[in-house]
C-alpha atoms as a PDB file:
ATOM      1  CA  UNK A   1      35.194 -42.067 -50.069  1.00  0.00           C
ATOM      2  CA  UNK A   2      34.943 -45.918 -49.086  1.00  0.00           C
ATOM      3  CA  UNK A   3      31.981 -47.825 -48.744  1.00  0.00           C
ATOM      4  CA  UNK A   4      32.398 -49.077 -45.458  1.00  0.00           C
ATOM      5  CA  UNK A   5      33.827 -47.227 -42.014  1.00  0.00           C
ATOM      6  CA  UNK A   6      35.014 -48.452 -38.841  1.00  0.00           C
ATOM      7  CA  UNK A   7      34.974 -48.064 -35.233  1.00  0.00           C
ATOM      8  CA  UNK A   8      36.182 -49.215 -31.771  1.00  0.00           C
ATOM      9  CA  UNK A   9      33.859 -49.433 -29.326  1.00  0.00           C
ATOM     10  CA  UNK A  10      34.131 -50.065 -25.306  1.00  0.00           C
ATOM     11  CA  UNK A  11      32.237 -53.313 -24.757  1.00  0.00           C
ATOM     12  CA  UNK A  12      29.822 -51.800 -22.182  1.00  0.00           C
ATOM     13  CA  UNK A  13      29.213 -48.391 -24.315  1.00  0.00           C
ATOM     14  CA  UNK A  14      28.123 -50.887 -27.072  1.00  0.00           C
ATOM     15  CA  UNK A  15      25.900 -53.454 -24.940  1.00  0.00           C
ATOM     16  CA  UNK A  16      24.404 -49.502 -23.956  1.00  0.00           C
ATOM     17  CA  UNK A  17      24.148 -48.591 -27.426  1.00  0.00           C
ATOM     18  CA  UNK A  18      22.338 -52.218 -28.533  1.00  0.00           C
ATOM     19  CA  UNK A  19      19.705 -51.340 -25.842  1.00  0.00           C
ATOM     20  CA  UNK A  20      19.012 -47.712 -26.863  1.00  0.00           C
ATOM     21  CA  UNK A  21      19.198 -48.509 -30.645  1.00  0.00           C
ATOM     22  CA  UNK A  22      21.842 -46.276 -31.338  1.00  0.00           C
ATOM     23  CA  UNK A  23      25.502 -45.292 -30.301  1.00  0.00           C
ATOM     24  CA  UNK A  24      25.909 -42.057 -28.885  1.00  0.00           C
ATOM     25  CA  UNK A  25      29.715 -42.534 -28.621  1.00  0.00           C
ATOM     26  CA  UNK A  26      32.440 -42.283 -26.204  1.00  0.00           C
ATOM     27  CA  UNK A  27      33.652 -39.683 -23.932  1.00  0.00           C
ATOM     28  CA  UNK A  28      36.187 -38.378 -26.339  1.00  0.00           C
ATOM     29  CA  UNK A  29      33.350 -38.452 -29.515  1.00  0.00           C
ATOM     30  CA  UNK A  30      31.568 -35.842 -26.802  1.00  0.00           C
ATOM     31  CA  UNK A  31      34.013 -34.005 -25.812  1.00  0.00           C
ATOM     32  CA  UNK A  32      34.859 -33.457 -29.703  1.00  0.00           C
ATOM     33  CA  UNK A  33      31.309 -33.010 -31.098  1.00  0.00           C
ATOM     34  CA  UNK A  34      31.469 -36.119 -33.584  1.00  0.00           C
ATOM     35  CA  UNK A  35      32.017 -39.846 -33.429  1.00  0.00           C
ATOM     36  CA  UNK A  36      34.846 -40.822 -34.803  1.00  0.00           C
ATOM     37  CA  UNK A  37      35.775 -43.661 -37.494  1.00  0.00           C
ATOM     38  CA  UNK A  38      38.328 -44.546 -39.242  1.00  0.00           C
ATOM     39  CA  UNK A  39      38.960 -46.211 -42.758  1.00  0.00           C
ATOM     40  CA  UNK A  40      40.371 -49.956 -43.216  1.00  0.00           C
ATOM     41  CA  UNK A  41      43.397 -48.493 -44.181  1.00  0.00           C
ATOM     42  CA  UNK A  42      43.199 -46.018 -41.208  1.00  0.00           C
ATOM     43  CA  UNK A  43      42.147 -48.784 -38.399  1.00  0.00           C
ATOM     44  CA  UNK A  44      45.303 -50.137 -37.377  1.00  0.00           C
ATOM     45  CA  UNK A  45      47.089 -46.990 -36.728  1.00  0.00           C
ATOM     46  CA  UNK A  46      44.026 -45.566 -35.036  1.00  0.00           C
ATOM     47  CA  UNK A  47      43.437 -48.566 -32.829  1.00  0.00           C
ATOM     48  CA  UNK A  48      47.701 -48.289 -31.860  1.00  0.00           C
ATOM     49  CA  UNK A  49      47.251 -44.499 -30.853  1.00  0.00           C
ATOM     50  CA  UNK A  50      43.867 -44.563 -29.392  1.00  0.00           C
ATOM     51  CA  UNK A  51      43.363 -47.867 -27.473  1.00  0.00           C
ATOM     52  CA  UNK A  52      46.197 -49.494 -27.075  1.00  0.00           C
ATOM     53  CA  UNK A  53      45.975 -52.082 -25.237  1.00  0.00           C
ATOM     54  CA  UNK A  54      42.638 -51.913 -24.476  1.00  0.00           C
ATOM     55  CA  UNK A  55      40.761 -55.075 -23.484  1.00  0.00           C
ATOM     56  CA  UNK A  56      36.574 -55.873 -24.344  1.00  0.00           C
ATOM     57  CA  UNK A  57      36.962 -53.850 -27.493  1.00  0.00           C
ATOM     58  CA  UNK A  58      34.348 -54.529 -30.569  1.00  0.00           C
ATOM     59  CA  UNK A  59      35.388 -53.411 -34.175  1.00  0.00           C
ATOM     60  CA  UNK A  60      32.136 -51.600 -35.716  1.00  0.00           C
ATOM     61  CA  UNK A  61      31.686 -51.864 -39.364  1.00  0.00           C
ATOM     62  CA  UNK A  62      29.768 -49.459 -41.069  1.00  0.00           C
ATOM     63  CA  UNK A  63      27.983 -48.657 -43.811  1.00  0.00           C
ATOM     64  CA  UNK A  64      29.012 -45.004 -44.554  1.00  0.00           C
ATOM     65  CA  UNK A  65      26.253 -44.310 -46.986  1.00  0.00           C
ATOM     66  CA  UNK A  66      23.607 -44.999 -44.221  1.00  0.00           C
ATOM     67  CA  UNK A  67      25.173 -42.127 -42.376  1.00  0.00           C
ATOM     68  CA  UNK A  68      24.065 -39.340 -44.796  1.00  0.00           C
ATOM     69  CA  UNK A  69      24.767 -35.823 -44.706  1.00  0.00           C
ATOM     70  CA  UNK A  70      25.774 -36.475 -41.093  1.00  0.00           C
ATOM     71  CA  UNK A  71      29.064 -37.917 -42.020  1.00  0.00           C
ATOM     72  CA  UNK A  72      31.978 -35.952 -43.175  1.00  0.00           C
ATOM     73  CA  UNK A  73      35.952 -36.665 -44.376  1.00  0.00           C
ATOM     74  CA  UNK A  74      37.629 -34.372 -42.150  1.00  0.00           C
ATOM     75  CA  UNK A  75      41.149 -33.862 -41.118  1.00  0.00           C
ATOM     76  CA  UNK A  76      42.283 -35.417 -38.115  1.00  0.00           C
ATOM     77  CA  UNK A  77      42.623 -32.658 -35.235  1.00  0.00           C
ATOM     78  CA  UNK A  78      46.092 -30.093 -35.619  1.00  0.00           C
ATOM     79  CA  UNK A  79      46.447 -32.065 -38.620  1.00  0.00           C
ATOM     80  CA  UNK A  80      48.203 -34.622 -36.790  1.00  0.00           C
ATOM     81  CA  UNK A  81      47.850 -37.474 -39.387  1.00  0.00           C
ATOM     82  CA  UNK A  82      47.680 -37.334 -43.141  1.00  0.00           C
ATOM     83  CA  UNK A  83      44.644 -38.351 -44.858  1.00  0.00           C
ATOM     84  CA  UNK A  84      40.848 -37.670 -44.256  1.00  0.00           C
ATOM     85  CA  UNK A  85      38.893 -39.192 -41.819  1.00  0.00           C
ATOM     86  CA  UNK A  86      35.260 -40.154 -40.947  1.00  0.00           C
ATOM     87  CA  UNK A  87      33.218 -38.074 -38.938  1.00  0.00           C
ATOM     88  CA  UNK A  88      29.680 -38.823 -37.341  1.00  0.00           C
ATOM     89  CA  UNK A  89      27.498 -35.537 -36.003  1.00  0.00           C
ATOM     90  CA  UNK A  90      24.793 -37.314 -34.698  1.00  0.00           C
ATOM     91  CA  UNK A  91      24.438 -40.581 -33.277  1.00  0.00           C
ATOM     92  CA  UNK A  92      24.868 -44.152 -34.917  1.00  0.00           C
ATOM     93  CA  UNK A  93      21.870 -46.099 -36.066  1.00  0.00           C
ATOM     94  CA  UNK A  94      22.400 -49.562 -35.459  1.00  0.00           C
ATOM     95  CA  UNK A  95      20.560 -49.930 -38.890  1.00  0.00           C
ATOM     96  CA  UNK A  96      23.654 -48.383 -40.352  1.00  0.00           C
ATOM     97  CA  UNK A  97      25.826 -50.995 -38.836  1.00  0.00           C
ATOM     98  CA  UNK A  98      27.198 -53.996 -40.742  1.00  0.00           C
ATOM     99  CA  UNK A  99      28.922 -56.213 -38.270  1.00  0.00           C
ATOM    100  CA  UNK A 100      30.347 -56.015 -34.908  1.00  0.00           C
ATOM    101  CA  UNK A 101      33.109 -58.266 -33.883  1.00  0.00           C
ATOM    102  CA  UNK A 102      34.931 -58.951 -31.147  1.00  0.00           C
ATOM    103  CA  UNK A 103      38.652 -57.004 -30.590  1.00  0.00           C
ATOM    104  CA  UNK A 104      41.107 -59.727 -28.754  1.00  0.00           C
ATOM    105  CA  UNK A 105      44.516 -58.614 -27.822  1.00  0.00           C
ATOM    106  CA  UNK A 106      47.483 -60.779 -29.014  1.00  0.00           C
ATOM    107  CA  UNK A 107      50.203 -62.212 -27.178  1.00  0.00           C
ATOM    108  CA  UNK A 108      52.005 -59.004 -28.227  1.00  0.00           C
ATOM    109  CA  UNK A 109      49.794 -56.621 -26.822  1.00  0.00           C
ATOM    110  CA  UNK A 110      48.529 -55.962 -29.930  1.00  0.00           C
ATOM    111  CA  UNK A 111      44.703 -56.032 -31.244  1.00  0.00           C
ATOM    112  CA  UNK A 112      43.791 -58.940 -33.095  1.00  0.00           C
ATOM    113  CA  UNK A 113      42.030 -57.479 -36.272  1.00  0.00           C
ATOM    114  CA  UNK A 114      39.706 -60.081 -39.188  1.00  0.00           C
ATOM    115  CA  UNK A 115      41.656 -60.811 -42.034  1.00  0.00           C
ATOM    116  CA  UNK A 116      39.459 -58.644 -44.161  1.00  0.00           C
ATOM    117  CA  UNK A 117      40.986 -55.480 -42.907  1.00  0.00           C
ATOM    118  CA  UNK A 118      44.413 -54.651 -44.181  1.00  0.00           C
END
């Protein structure tokens, strides 16, 4: 599976997570059981169905082997979208973490992603 995994994160969840030393995740991630990620190739289409339009958003790069045996390719829920997908049972280390980066919206609504993800 790929090296590196991704996820967005609420500005004030992660400014929460910097002072606790790890990210618990969001209220969906509980409600579910696992923090979700996606892959590069996953990250736009997650970003258009889950947060829209969503301002004081940070992309969270990960490295997926830091994870361990907590992180699993699963299926997205009802099988809703094709492809595996990351899955975090336990909370994020910010050891594990590679960058974190800022999420602007565009003048089309859209998120503004680095040019290093596809």
């Amino acid at each position: 599976m790929d090296a590196l995994i991704y996820t967005l994160v609420r500005g004030p969840d992660w400014q929460a997570a910097e002072r606790a030393g790890a990210y618990t995740g969001s209220a969906d991630d509980r409600r579910d059981g696992f923090l979700h990620f996606s892959s590069a190739a996953q990250l736009r289409a997650s970003a258009a169905k889950h947060r829209a339009g969503e301002r004081d958003l940070v992309l969270v790069e990960v490295d997926a082997a830091a994870c361990g045996d907590a992180l699993r390719w699963e299926p997205a829920a009802g099988g809703s979208r094709p492809g595996l997908f990351p899955h975090l049972y336990g909370a994020l280390p910010l050891s594990a973490v590679r960058s974190v980066t800022p999420l602007p919206l565009g003048a089309d609504g859209a998120h503004v992603f680095p040019a290093s993800i596809p």
